[in-house]
Protein backbone atom coordinates (compact mmCIF):
# COMPACT_ATOMS: atom_id res chain seq x y z
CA UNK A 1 -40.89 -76.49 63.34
CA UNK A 2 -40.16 -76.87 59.65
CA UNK A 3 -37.16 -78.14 58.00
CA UNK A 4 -34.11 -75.70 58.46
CA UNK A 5 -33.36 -75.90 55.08
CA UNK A 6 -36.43 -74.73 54.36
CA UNK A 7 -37.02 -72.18 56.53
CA UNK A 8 -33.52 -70.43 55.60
CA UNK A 9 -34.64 -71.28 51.80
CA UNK A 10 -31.70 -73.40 51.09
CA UNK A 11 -30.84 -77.19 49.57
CA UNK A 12 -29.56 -79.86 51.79
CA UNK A 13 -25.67 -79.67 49.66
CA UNK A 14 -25.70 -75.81 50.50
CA UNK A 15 -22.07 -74.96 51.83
CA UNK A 16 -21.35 -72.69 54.88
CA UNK A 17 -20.81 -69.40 52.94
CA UNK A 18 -23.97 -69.97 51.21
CA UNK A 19 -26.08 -70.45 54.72
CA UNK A 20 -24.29 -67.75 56.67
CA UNK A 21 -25.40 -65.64 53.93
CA UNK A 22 -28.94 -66.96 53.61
CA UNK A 23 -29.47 -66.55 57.90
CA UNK A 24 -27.60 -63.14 57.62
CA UNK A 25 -30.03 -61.66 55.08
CA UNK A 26 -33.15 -63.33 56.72
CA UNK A 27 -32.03 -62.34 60.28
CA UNK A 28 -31.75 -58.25 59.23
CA UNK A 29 -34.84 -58.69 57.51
CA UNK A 30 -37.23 -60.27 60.19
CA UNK A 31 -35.43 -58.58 63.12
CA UNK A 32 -37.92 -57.32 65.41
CA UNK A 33 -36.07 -54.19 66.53
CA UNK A 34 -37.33 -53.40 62.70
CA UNK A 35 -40.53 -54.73 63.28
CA UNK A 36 -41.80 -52.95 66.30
CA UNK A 37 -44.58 -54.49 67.51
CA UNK A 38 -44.95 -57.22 64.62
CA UNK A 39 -45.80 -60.56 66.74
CA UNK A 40 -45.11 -62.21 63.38
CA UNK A 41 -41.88 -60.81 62.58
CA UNK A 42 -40.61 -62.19 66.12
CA UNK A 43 -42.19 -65.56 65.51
CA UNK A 44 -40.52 -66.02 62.30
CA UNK A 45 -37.06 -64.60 63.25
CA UNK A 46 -37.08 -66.87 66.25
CA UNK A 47 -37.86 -69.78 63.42
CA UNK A 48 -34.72 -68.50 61.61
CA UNK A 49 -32.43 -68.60 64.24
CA UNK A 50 -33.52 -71.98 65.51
CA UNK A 51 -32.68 -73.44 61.74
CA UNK A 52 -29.76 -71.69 61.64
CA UNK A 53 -28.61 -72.70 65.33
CA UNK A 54 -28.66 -76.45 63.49
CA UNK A 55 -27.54 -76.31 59.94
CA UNK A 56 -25.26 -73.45 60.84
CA UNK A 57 -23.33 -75.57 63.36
CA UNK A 58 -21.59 -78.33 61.34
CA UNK A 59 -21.95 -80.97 64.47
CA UNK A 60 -25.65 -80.26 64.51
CA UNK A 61 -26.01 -80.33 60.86
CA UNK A 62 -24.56 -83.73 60.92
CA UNK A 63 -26.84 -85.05 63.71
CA UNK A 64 -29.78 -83.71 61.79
CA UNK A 65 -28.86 -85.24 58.56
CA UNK A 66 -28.37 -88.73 59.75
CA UNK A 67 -31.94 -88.26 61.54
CA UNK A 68 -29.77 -88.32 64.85
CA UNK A 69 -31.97 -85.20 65.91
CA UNK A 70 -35.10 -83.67 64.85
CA UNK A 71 -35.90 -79.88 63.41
CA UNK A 72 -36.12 -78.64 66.46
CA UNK A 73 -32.63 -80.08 67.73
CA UNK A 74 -34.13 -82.86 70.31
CA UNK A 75 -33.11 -86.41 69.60
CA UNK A 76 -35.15 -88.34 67.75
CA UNK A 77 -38.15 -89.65 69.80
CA UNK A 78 -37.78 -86.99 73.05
CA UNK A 79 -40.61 -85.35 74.08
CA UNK A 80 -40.22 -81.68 74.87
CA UNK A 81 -43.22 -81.53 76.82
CA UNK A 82 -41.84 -84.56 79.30
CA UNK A 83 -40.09 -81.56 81.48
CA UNK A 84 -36.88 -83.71 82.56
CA UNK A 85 -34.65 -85.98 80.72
CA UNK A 86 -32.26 -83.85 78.72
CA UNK A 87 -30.99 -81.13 81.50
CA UNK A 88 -29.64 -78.44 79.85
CA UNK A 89 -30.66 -78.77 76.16
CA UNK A 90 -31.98 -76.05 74.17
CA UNK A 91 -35.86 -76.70 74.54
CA UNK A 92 -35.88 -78.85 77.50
CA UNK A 93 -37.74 -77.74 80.85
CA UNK A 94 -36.34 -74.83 83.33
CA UNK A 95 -34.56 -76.16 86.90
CA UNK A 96 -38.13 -75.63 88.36
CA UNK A 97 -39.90 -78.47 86.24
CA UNK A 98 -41.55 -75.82 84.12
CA UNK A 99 -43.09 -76.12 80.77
CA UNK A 100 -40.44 -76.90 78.26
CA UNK A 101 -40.53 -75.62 74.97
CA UNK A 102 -38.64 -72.42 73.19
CA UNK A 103 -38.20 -69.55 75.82
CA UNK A 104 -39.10 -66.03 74.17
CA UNK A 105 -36.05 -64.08 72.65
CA UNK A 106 -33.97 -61.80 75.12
CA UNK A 107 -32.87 -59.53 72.35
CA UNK A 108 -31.14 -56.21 72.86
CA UNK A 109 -29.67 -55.02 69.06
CA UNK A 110 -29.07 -51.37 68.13
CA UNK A 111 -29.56 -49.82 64.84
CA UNK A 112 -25.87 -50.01 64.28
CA UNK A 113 -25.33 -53.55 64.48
CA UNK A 114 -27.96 -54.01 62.30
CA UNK A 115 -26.27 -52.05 59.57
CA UNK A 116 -23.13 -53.95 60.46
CA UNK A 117 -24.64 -57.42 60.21
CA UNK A 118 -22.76 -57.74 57.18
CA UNK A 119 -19.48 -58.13 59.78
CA UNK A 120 -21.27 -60.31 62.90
CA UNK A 121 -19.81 -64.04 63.78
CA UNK A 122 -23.18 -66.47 64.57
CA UNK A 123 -21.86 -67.07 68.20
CA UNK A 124 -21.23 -63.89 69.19
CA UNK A 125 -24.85 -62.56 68.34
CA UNK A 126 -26.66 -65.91 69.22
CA UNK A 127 -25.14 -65.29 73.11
CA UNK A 128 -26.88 -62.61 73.12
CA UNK A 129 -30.04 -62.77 71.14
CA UNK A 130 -30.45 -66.28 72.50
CA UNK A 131 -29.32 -66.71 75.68
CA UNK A 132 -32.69 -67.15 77.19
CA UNK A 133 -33.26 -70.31 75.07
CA UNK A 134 -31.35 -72.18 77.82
CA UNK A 135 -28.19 -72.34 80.62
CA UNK A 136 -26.91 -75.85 78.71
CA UNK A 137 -26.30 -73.55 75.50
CA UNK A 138 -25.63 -70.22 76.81
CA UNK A 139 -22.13 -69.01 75.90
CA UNK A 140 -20.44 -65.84 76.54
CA UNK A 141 -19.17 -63.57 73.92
CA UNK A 142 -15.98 -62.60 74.06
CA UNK A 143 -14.36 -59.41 73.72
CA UNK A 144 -13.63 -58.43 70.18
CA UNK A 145 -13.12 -54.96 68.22
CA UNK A 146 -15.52 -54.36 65.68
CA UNK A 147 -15.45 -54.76 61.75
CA UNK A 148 -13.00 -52.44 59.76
CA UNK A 149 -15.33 -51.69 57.04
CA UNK A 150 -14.13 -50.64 53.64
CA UNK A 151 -15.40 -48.36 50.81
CA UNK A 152 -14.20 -46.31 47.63
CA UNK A 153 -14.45 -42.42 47.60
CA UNK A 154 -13.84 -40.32 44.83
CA UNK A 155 -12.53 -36.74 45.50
CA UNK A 156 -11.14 -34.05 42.84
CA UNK A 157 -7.92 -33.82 41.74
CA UNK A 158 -7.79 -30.13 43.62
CA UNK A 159 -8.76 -31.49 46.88
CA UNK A 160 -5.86 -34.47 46.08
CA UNK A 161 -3.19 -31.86 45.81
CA UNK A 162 -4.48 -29.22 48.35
CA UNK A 163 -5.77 -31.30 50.94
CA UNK A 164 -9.43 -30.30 52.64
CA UNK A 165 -12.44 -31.40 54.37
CA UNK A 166 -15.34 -33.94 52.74
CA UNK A 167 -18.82 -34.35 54.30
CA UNK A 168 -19.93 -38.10 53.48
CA UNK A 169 -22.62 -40.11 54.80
CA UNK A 170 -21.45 -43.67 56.83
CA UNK A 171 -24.66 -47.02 55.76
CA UNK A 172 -26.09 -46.00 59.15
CA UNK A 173 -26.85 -42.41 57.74
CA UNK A 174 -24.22 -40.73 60.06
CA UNK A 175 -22.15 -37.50 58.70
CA UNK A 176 -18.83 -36.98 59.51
CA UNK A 177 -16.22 -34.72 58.19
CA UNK A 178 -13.35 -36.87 56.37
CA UNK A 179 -9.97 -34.76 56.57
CA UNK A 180 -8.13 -35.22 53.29
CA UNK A 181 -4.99 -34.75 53.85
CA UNK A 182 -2.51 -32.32 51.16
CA UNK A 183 -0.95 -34.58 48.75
CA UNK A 184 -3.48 -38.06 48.93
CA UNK A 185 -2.31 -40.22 46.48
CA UNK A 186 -4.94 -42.15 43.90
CA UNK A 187 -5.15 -45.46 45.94
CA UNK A 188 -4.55 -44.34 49.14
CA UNK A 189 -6.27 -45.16 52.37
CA UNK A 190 -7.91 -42.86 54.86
CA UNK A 191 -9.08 -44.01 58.12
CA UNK A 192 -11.58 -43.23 60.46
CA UNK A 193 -10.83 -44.22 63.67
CA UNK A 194 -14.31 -45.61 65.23
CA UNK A 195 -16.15 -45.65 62.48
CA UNK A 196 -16.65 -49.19 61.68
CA UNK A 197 -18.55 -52.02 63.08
CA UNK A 198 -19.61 -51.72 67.22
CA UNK A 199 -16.94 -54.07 69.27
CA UNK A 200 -18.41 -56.86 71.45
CA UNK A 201 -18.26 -56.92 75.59
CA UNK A 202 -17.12 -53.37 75.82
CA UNK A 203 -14.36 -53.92 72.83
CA UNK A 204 -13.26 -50.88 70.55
CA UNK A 205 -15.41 -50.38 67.25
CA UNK A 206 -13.86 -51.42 64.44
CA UNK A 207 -12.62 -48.56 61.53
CA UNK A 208 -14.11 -47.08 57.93
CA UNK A 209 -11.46 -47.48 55.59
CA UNK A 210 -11.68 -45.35 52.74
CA UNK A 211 -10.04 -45.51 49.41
CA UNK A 212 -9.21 -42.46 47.39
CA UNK A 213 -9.93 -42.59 43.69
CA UNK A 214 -8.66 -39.12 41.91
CA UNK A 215 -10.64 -37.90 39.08
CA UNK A 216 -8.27 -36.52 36.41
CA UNK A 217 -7.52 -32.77 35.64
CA UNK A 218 -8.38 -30.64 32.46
CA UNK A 219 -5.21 -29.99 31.59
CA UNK A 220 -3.46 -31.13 34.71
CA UNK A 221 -1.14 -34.59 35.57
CA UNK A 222 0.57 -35.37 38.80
CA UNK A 223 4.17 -36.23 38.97
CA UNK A 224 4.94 -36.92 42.82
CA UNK A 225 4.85 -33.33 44.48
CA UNK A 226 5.23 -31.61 41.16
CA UNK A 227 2.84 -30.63 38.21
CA UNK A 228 3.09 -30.83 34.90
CA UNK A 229 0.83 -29.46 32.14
CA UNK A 230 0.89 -28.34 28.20
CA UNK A 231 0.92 -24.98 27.72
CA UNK A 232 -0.76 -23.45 24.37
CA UNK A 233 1.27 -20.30 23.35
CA UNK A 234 1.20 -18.61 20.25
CA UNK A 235 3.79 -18.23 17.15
CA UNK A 236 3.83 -14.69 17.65
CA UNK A 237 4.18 -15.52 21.53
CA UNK A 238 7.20 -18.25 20.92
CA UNK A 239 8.97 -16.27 18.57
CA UNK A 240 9.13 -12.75 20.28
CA UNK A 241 8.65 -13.74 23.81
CA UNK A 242 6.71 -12.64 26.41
CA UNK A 243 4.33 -12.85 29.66
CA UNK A 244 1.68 -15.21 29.48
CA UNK A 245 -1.07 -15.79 31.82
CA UNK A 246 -0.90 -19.66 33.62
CA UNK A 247 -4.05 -21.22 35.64
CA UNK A 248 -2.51 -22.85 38.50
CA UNK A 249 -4.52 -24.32 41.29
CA UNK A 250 -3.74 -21.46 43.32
CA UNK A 251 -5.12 -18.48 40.80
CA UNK A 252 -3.28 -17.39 37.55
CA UNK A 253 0.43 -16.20 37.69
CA UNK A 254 2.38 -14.80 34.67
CA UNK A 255 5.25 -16.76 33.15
CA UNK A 256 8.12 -15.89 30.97
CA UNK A 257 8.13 -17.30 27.77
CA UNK A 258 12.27 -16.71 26.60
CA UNK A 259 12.40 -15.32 23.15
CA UNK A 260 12.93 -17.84 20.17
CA UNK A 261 10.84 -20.65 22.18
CA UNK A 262 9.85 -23.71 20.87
CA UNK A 263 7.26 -26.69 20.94
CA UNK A 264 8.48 -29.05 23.77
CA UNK A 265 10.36 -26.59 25.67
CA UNK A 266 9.73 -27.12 29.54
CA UNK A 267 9.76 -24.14 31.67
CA UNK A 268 9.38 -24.44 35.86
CA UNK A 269 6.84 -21.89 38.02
CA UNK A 270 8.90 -22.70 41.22
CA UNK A 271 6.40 -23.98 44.14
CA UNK A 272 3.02 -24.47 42.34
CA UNK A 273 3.12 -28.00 42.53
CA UNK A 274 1.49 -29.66 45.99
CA UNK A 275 1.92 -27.55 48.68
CA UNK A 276 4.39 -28.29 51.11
CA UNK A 277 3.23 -30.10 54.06
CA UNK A 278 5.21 -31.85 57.34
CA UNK A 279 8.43 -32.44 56.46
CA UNK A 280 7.82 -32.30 52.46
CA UNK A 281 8.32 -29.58 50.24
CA UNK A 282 6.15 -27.66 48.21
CA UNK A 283 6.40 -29.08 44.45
CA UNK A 284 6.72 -27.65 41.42
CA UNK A 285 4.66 -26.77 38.44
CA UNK A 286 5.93 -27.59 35.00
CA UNK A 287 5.15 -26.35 31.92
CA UNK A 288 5.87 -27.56 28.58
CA UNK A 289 5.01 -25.03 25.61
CA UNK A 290 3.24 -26.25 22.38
CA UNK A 291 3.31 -23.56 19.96
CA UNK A 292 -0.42 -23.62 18.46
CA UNK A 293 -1.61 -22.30 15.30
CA UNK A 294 -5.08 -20.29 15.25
CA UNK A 295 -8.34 -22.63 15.08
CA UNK A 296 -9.77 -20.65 12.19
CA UNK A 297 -7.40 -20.06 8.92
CA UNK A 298 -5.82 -16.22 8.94
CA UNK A 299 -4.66 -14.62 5.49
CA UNK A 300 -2.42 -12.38 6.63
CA UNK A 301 -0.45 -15.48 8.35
CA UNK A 302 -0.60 -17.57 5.63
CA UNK A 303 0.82 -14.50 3.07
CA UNK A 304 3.76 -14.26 5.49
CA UNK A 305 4.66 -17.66 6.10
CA UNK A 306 4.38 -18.19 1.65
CA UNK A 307 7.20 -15.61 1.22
CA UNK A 308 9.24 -16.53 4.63
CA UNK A 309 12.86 -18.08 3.00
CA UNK A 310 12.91 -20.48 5.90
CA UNK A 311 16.53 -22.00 6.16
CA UNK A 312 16.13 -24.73 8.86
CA UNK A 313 15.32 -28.92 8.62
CA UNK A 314 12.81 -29.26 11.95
CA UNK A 315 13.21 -32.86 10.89
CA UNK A 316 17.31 -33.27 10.42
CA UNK A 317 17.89 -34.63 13.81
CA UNK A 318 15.72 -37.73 12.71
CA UNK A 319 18.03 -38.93 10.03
């Protein structure tokens, strides 16, 4: 066998992060449940799980450095093909005098815990992938719920404040339906129960965790349950009053603008804010009117407005 290091493509000072992530990488690579078939791709995944079984286990990795044992994880000077002499170890001989040497893999790993390699411990996937290798190392896993696995999802500020129903696809290329819920909050988590990474020895699966990102609204902001936007209305609109025509999230509804309105005044459509759900309330929707001038210049305004004596100081309250 070659040197671990080299076979997981690491340096001798590597840390533990570094070669978990190294053997991680290499092992969903070279799997041979992805390899069907591929006498190579077994060969050299059983080569990658014999380095890591060394300079992944820091007692090993110690032994090896000091030349205590070899790459192969005999001490120095045994031979493997001897049958007898180290009962139990990894490579020695079966109870029946048998040829030593590595045993073939016993390896039984679904699709899904290859897409959730990301979450695996080394021990708990080595008892089963390698428990042919030898009764002296064989060691059973114990029962543990899978990986709670987290991602970001980004939904529209409609489905935020009305609730509804996404369709998203999970790293293993499963759909499922994600409920959003009326009133999500930007930030928020949803969970899925089950979703995450399989459990070991009959253990629950772990959850998805997702977290809700809101993309803003046009001319919509979010205030708690209630609404708020800017409402455009015109002079003739603010000064005599009138119904004007508001796109809520629900459809259009007419407001009341009072008579004699002004810029900044703020004027409530009761309920149009999130709908009420549970024990909350429905919100409401507020709107604050900003009296706007036409985009293109009008004649007949600006003759009007040169001979209007205006006897008011809009700015009076400032001094």
């Amino acid at each position: 066998m070659r040197n671990p290091y080299d076979v997981l493509g690491v340096s001798k000072t590597a840390g533990e992060a570094e070669i978990k992530k190294a053997f991680r990488a290499l092992a969903k690579k070279h799997h041979p449940d992805t390899h069907a078939g591929d006498a190579g791709a077994k060969k050299r995944f059983q080569e990658i799980s014999a380095a890591y079984d060394i300079v992944g286990d820091k007692e090993k990795r110690g032994k090896f450095d000091r030349g205590e044992i070899d790459e192969s994880g005999n001490p120095r000077g045994f031979d493997p093909r001897a049958g007898g002499g180290f009962e139990g170890h990894p490579f020695a001989g079966g109870a029946g005098g048998g040829r030593g040497g590595p045993r073939d893999f016993q390896y039984t790993w679904t699709n899904q815990d290859a897409d959730a390699a990301e979450g695996f411990r080394a021990e708990d996937i080595f008892s089963d992938l390698l428990g042919g290798l030898g009764g002296g190392r064989r060691r059973a896993a114990q029962p543990r719920k899978g990986e709670d696995f987290a991602f970001n999802m980004t939904i529209s500020f409609d489905e935020a404040v009305t609730g509804g129903t996404r369709r998203i696809t999970l790293p293993d290329s499963r759909e499922v339906d994600v409920r959003i819920p009326v009133g999500v909050k930007d930030g928020q988590q949803i969970r899925l129960k089950g979703q995450g990474g399989p459990g070991v020895q009959g253990a629950p699966a772990g959850d998805m965790l997702l977290s809700v990102s809101i993309a803003p609204h046009p001319w919509l902001t979010r205030d708690g349950r209630d609404l708020r936007m800017d409402l455009p209305v015109t002079l003739k609109e603010a000064v005599l009053g009138g119904k004007v025509t508001v796109n809520t999230l629900t459809g259009p509804v007419a407001l009341n603008v009072p008579a004699n309105s002004n810029t900044g005044n703020v004027l409530r459509l009761k309920g149009k804010g999130v709908p009420a759900h549970g024990s909350d309330a429905a919100g409401d929707l507020y709107a604050k009117l900003v009296v706007t001038l036409p985009d293109k210049p009008d004649g007949e305004l600006k003759e009007f407005v040169a001979g209007w004596k205006a006897d008011y100081d809009p700015r009076a309250k400032q001094r």
